[in-house]
PDB file of N, CA and C in Angstrom:
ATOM      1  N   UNK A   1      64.328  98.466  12.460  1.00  0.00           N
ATOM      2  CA  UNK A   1      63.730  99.419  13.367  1.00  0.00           C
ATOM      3  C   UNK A   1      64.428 100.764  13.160  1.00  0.00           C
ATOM      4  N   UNK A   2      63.725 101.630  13.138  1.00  0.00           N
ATOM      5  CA  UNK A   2      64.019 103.221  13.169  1.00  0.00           C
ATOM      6  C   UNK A   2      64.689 103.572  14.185  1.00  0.00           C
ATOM      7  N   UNK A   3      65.692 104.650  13.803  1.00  0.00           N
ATOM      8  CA  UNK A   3      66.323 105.562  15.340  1.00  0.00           C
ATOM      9  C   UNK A   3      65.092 105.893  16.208  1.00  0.00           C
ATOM     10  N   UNK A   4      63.952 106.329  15.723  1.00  0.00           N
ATOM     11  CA  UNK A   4      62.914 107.254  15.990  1.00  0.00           C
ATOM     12  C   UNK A   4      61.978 106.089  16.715  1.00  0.00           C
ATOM     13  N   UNK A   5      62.050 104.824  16.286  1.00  0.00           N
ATOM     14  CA  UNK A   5      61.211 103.411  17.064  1.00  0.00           C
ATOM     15  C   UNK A   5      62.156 103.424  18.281  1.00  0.00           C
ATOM     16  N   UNK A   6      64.050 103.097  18.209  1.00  0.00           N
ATOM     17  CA  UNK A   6      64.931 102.932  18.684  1.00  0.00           C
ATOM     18  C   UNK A   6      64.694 103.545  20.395  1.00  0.00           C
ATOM     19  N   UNK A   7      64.391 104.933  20.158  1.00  0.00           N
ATOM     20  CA  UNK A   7      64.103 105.838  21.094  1.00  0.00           C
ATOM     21  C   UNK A   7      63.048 106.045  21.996  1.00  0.00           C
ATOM     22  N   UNK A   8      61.868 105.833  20.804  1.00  0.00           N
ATOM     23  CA  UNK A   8      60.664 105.575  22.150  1.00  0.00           C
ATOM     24  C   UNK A   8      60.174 104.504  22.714  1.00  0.00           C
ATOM     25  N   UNK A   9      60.818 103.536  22.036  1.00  0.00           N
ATOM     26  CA  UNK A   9      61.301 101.716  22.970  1.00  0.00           C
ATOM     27  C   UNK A   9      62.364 102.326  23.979  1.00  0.00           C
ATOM     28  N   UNK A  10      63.043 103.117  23.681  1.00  0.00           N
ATOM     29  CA  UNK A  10      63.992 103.183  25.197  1.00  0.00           C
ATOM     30  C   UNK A  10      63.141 104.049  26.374  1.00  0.00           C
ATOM     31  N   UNK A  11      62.956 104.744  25.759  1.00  0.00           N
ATOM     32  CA  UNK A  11      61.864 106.016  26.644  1.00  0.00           C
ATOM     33  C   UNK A  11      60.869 105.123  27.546  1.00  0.00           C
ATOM     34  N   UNK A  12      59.778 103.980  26.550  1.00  0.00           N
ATOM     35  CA  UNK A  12      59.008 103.572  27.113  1.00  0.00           C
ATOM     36  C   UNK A  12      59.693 102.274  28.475  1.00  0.00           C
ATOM     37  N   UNK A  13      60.788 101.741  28.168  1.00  0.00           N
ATOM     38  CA  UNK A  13      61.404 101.032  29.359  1.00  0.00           C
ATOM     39  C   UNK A  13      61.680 102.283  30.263  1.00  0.00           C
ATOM     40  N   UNK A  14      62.226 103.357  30.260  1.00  0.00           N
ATOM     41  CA  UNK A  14      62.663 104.166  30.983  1.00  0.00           C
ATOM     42  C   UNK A  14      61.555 104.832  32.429  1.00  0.00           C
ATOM     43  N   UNK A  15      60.357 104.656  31.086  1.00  0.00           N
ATOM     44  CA  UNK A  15      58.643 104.964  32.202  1.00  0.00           C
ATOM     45  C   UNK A  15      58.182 103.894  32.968  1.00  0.00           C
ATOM     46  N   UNK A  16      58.655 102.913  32.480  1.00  0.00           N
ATOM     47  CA  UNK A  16      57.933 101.596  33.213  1.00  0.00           C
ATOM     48  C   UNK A  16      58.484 101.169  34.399  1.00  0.00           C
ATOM     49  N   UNK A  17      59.953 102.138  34.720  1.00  0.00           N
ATOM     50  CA  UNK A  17      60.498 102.134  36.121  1.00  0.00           C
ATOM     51  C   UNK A  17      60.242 103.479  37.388  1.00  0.00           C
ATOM     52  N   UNK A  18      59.245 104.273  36.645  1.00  0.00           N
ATOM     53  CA  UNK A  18      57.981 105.528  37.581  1.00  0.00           C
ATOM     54  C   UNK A  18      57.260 104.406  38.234  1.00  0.00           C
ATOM     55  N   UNK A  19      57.431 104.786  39.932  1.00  0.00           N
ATOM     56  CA  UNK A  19      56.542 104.483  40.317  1.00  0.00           C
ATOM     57  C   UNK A  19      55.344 104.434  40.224  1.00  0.00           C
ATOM     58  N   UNK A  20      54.682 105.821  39.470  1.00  0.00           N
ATOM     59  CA  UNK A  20      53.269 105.865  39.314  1.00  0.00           C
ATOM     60  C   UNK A  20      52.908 105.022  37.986  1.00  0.00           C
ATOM     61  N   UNK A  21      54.265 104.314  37.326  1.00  0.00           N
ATOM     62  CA  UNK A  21      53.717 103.724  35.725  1.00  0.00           C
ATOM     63  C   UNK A  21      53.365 102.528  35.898  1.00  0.00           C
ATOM     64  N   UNK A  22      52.482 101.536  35.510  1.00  0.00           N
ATOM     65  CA  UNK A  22      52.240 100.140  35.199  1.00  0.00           C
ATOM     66  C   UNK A  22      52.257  99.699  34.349  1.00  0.00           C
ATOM     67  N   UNK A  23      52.919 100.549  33.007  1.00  0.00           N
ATOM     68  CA  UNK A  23      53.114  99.873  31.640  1.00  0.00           C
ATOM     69  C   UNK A  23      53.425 101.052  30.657  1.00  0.00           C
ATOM     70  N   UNK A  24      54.469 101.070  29.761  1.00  0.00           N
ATOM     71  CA  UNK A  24      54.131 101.660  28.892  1.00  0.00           C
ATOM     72  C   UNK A  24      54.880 100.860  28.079  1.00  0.00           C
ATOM     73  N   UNK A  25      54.221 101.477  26.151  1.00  0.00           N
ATOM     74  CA  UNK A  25      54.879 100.822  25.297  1.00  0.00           C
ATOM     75  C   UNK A  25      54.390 101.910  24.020  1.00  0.00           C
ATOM     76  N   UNK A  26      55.017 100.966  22.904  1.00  0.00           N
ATOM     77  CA  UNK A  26      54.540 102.042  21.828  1.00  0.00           C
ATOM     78  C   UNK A  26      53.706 101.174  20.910  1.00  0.00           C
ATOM     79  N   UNK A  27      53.087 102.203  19.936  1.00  0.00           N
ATOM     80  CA  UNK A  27      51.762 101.077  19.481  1.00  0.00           C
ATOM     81  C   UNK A  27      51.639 101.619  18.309  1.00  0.00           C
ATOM     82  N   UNK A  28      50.760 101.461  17.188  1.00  0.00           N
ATOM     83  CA  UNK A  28      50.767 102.775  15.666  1.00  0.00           C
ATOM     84  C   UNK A  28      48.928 102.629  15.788  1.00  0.00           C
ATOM     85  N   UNK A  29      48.834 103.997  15.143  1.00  0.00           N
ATOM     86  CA  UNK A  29      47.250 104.233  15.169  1.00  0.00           C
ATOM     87  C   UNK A  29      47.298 104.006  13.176  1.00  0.00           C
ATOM     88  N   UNK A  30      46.402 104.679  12.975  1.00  0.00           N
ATOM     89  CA  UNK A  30      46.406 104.575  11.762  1.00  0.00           C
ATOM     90  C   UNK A  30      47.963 104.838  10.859  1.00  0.00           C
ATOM     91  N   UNK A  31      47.808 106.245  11.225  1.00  0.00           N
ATOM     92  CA  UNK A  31      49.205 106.918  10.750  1.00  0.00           C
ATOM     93  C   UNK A  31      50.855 107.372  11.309  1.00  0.00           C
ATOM     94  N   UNK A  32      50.028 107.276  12.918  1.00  0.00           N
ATOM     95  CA  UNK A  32      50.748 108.099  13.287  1.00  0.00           C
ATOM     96  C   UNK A  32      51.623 106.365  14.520  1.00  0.00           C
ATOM     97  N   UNK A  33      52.661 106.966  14.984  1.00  0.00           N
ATOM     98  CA  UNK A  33      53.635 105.957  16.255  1.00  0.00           C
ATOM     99  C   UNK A  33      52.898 106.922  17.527  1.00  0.00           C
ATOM    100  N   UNK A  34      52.382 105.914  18.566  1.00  0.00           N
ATOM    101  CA  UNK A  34      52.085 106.474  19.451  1.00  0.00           C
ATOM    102  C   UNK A  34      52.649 105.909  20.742  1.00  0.00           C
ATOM    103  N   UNK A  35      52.707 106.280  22.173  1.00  0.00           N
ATOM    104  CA  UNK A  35      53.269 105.589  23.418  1.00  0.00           C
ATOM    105  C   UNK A  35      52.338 105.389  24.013  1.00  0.00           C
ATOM    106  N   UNK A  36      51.989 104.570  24.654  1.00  0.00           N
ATOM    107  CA  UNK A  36      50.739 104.735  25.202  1.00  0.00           C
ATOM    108  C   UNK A  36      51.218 103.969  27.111  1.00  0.00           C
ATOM    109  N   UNK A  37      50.645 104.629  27.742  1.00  0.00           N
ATOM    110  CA  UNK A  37      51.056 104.656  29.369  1.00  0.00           C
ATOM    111  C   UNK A  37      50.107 104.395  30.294  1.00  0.00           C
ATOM    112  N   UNK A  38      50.334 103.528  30.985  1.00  0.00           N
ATOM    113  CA  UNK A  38      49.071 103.093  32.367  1.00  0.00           C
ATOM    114  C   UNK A  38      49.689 103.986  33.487  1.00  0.00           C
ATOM    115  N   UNK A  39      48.833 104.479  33.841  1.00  0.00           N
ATOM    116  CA  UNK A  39      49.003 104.829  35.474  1.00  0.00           C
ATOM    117  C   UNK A  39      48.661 103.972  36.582  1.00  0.00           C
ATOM    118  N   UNK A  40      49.302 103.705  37.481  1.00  0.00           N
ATOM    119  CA  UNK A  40      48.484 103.385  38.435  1.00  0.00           C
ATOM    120  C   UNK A  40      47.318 103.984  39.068  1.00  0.00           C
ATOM    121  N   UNK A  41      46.154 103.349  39.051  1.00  0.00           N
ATOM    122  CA  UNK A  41      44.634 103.725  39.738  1.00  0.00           C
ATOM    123  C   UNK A  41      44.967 105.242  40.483  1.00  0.00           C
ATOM    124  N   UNK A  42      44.295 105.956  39.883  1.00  0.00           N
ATOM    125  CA  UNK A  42      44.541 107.542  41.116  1.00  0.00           C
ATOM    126  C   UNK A  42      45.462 107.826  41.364  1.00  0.00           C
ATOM    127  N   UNK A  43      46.775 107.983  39.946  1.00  0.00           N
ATOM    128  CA  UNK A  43      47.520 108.595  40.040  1.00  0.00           C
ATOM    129  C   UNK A  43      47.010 109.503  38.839  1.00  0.00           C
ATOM    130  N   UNK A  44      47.777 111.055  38.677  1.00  0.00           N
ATOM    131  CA  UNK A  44      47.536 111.425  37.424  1.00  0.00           C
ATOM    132  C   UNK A  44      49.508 111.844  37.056  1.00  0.00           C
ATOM    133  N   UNK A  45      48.923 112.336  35.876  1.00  0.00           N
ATOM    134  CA  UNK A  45      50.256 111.818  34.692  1.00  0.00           C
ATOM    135  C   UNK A  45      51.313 113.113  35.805  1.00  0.00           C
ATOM    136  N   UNK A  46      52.529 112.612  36.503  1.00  0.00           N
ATOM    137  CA  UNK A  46      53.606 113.268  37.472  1.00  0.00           C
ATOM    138  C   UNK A  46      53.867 114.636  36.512  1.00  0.00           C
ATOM    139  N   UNK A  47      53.856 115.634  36.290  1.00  0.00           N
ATOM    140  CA  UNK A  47      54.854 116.656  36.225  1.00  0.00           C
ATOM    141  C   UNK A  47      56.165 116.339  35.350  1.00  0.00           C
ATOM    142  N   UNK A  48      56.725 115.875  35.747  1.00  0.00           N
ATOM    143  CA  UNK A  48      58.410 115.016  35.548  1.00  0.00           C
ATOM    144  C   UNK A  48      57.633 114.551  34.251  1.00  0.00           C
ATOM    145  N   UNK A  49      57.098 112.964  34.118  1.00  0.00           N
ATOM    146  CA  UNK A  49      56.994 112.965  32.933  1.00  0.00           C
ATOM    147  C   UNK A  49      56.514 113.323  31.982  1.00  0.00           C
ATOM    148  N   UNK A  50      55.289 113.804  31.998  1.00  0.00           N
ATOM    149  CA  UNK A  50      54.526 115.250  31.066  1.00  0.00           C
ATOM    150  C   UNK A  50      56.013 116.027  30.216  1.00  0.00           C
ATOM    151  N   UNK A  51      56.793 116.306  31.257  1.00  0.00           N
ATOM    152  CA  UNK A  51      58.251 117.303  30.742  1.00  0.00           C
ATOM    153  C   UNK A  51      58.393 116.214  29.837  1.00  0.00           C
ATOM    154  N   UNK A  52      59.215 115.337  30.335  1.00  0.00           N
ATOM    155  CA  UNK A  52      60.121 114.245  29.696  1.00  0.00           C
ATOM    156  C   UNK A  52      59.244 113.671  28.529  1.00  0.00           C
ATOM    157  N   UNK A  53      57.880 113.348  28.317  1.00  0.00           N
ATOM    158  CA  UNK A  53      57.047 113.341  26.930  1.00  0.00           C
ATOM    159  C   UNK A  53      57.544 114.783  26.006  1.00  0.00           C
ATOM    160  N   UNK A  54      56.948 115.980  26.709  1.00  0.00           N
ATOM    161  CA  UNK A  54      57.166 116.627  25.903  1.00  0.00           C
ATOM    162  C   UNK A  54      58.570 117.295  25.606  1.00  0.00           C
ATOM    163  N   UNK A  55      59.222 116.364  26.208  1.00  0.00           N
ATOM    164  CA  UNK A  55      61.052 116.577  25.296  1.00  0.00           C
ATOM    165  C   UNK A  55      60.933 116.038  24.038  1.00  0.00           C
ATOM    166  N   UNK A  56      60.131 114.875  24.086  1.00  0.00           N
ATOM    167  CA  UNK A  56      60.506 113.733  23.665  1.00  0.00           C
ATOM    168  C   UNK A  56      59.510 114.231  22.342  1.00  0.00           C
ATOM    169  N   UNK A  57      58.777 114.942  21.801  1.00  0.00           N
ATOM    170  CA  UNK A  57      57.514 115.703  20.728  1.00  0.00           C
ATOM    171  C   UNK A  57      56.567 114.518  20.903  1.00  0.00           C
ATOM    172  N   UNK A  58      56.479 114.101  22.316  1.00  0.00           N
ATOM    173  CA  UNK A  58      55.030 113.106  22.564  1.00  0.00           C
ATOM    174  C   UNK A  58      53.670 114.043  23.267  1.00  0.00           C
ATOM    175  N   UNK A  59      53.017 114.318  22.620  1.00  0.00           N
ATOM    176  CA  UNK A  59      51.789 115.141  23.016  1.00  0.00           C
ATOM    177  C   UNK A  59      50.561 114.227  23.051  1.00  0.00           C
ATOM    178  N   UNK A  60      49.173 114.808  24.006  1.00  0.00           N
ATOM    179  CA  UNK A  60      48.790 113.830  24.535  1.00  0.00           C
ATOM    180  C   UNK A  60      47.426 114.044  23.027  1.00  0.00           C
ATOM    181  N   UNK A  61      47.257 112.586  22.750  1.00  0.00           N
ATOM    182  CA  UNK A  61      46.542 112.124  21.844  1.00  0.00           C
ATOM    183  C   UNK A  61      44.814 112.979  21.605  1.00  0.00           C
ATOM    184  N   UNK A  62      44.450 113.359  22.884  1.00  0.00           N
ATOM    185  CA  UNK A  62      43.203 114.382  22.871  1.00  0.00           C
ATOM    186  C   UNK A  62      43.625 115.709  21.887  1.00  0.00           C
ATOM    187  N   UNK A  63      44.613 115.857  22.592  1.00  0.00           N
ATOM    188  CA  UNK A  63      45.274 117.629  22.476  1.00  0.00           C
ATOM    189  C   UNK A  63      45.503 117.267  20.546  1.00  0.00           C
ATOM    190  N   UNK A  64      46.308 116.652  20.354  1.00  0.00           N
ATOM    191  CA  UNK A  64      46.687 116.420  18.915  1.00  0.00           C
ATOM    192  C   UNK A  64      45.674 116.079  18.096  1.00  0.00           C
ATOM    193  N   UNK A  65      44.411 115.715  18.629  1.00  0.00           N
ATOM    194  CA  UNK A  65      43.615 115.208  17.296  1.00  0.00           C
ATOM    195  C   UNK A  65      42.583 116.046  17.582  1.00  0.00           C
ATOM    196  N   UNK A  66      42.217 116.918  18.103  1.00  0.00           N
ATOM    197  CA  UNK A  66      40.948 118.030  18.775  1.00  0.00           C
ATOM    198  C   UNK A  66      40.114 117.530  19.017  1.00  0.00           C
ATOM    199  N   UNK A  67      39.974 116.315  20.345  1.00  0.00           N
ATOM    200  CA  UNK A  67      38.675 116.059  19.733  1.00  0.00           C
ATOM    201  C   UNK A  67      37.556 116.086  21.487  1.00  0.00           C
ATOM    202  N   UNK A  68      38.098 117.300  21.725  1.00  0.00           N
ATOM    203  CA  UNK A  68      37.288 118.203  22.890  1.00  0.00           C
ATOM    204  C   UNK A  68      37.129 117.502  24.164  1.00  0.00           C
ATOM    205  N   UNK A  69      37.856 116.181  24.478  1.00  0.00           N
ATOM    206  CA  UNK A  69      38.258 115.727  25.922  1.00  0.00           C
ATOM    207  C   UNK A  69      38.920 116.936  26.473  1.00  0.00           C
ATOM    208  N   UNK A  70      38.940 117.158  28.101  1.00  0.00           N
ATOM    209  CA  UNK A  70      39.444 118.310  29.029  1.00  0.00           C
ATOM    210  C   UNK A  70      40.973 117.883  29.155  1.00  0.00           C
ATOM    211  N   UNK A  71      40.960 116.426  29.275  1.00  0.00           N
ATOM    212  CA  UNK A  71      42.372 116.064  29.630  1.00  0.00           C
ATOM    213  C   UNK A  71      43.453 115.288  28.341  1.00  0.00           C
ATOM    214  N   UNK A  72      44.292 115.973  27.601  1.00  0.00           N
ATOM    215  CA  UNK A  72      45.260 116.106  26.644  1.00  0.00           C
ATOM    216  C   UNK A  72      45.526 114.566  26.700  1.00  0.00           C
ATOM    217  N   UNK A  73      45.555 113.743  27.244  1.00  0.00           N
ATOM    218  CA  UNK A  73      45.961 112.301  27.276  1.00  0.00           C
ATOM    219  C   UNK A  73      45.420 110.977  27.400  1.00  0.00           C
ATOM    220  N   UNK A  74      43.982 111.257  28.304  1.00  0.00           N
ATOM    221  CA  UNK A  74      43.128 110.042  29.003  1.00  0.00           C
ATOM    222  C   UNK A  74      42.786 109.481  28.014  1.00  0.00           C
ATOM    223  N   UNK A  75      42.621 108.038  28.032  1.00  0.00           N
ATOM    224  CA  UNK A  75      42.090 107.426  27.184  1.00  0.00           C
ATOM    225  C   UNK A  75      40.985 106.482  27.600  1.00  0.00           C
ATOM    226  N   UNK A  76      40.942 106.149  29.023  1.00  0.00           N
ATOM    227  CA  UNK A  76      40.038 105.464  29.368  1.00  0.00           C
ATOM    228  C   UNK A  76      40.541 104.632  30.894  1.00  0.00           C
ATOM    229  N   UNK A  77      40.096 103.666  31.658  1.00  0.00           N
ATOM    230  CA  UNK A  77      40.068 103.082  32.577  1.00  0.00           C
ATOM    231  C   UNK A  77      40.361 101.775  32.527  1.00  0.00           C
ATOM    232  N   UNK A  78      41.073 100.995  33.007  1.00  0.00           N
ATOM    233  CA  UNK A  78      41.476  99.826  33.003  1.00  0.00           C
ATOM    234  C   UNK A  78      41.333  99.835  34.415  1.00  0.00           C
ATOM    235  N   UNK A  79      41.509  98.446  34.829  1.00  0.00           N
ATOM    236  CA  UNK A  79      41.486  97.008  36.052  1.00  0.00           C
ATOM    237  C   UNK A  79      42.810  97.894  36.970  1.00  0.00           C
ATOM    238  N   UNK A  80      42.966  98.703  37.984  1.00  0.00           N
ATOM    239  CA  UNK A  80      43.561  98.928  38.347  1.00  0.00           C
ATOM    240  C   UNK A  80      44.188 100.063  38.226  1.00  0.00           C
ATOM    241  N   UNK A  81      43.837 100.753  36.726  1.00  0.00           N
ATOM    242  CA  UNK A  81      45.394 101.797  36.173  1.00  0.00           C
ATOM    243  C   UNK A  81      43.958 102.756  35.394  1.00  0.00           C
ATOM    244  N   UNK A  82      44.559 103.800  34.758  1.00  0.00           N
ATOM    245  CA  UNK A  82      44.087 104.480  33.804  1.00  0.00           C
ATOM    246  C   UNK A  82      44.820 104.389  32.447  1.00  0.00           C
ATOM    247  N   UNK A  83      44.467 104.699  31.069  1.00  0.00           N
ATOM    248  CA  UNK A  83      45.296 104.609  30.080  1.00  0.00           C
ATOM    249  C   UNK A  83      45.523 105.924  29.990  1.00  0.00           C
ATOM    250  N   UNK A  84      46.881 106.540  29.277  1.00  0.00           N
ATOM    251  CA  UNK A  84      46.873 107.742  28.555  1.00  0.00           C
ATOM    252  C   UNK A  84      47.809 107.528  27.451  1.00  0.00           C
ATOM    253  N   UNK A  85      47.561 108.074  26.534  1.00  0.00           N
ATOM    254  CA  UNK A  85      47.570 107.741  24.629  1.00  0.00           C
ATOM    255  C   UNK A  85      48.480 108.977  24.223  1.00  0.00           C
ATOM    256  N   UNK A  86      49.620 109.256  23.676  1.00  0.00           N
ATOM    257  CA  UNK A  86      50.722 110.299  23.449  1.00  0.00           C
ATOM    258  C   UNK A  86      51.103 109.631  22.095  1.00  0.00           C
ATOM    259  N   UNK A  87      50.715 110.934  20.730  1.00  0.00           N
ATOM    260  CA  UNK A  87      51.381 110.820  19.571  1.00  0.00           C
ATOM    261  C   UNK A  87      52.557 111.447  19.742  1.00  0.00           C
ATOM    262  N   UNK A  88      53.370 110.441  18.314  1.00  0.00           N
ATOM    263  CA  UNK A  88      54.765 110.928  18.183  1.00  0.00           C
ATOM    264  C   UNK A  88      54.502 111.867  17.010  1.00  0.00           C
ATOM    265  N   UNK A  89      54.543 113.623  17.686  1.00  0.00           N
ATOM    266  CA  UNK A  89      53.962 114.660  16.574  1.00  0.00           C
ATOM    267  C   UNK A  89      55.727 114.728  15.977  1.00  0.00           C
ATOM    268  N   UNK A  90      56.664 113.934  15.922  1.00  0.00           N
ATOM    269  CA  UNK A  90      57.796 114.395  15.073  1.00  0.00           C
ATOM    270  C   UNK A  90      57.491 113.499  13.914  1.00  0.00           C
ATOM    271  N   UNK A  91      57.467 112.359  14.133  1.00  0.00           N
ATOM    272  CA  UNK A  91      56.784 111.692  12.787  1.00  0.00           C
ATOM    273  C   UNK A  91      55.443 111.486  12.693  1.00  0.00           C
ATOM    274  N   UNK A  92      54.377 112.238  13.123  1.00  0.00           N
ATOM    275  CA  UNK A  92      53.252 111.925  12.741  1.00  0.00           C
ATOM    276  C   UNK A  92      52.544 112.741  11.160  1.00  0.00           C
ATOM    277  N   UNK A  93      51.934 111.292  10.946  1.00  0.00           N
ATOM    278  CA  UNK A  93      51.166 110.958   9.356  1.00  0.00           C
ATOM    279  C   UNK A  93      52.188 110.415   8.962  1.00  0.00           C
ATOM    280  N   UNK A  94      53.666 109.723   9.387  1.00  0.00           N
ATOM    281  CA  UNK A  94      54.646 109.026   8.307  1.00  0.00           C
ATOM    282  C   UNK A  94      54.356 107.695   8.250  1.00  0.00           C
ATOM    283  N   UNK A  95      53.531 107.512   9.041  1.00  0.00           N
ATOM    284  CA  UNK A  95      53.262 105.680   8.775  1.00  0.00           C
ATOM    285  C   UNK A  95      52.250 105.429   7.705  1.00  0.00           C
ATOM    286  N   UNK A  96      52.104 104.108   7.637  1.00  0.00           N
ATOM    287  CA  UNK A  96      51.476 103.725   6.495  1.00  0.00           C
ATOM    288  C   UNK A  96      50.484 102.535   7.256  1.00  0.00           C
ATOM    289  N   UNK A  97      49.106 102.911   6.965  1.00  0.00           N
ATOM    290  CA  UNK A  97      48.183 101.594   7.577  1.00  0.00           C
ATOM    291  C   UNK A  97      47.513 101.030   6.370  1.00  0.00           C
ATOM    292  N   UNK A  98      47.587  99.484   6.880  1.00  0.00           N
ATOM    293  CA  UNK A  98      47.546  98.640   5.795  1.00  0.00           C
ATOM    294  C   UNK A  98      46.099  97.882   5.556  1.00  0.00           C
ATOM    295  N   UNK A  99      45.332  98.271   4.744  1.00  0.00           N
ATOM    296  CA  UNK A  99      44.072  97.685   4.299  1.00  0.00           C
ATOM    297  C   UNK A  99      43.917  96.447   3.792  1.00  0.00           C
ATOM    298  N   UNK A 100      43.219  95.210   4.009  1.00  0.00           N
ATOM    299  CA  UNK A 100      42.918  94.208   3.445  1.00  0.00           C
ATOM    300  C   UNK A 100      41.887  94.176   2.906  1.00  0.00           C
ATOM    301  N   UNK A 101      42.126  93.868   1.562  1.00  0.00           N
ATOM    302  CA  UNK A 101      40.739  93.022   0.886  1.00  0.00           C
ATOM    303  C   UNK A 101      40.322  92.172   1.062  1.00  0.00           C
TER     304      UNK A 101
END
């Protein structure tokens, strides 16, 4: 595991003790390491951690890929929570996704 995995495995335990969080973890899209975060139902993303993402060069997955959502992070609705989707723009495009024949 990477310093750079090392860190946003700590980060993501660190969110999962926000009251407003119900999960976070980290996940890879094609290329890029991403965090990805539940809110609890009708909360939106606190102030505090928005900062603490963007200490961290986690920007919200809309904003980074342009792809004309209003809100920089949403990803959709779950049973209780909302999702929001944050690339890691310090290593993003360093991964490698793996094709099967």
């Amino acid at each position: 595991m990477s310093d750079r995995e090392a860190t946003l495995r700590d980060l993501a335990a660190t969110l999962r003790e926000h009251d407003a969080v119900s999960d976070a973890f980290i996940a890879k899209s094609f290329t890029d390491q991403q965090l990805i975060l539940d809110l609890a139902d009708g909360d939106s993303l606190p102030p505090d951690l928005a900062d603490l993402l963007a200490d961290h060069d986690l920007r919200g997955a809309n904003e980074v890929y342009g792809n004309g959502r209003t809100d920089p992070s949403f990803a959709g609705d779950l049973e209780g929570a909302t999702r929001h989707q944050f690339v890691d723009t310090r290593t993003r495009g360093d991964h490698q996704s793996y094709v099967v024949d």
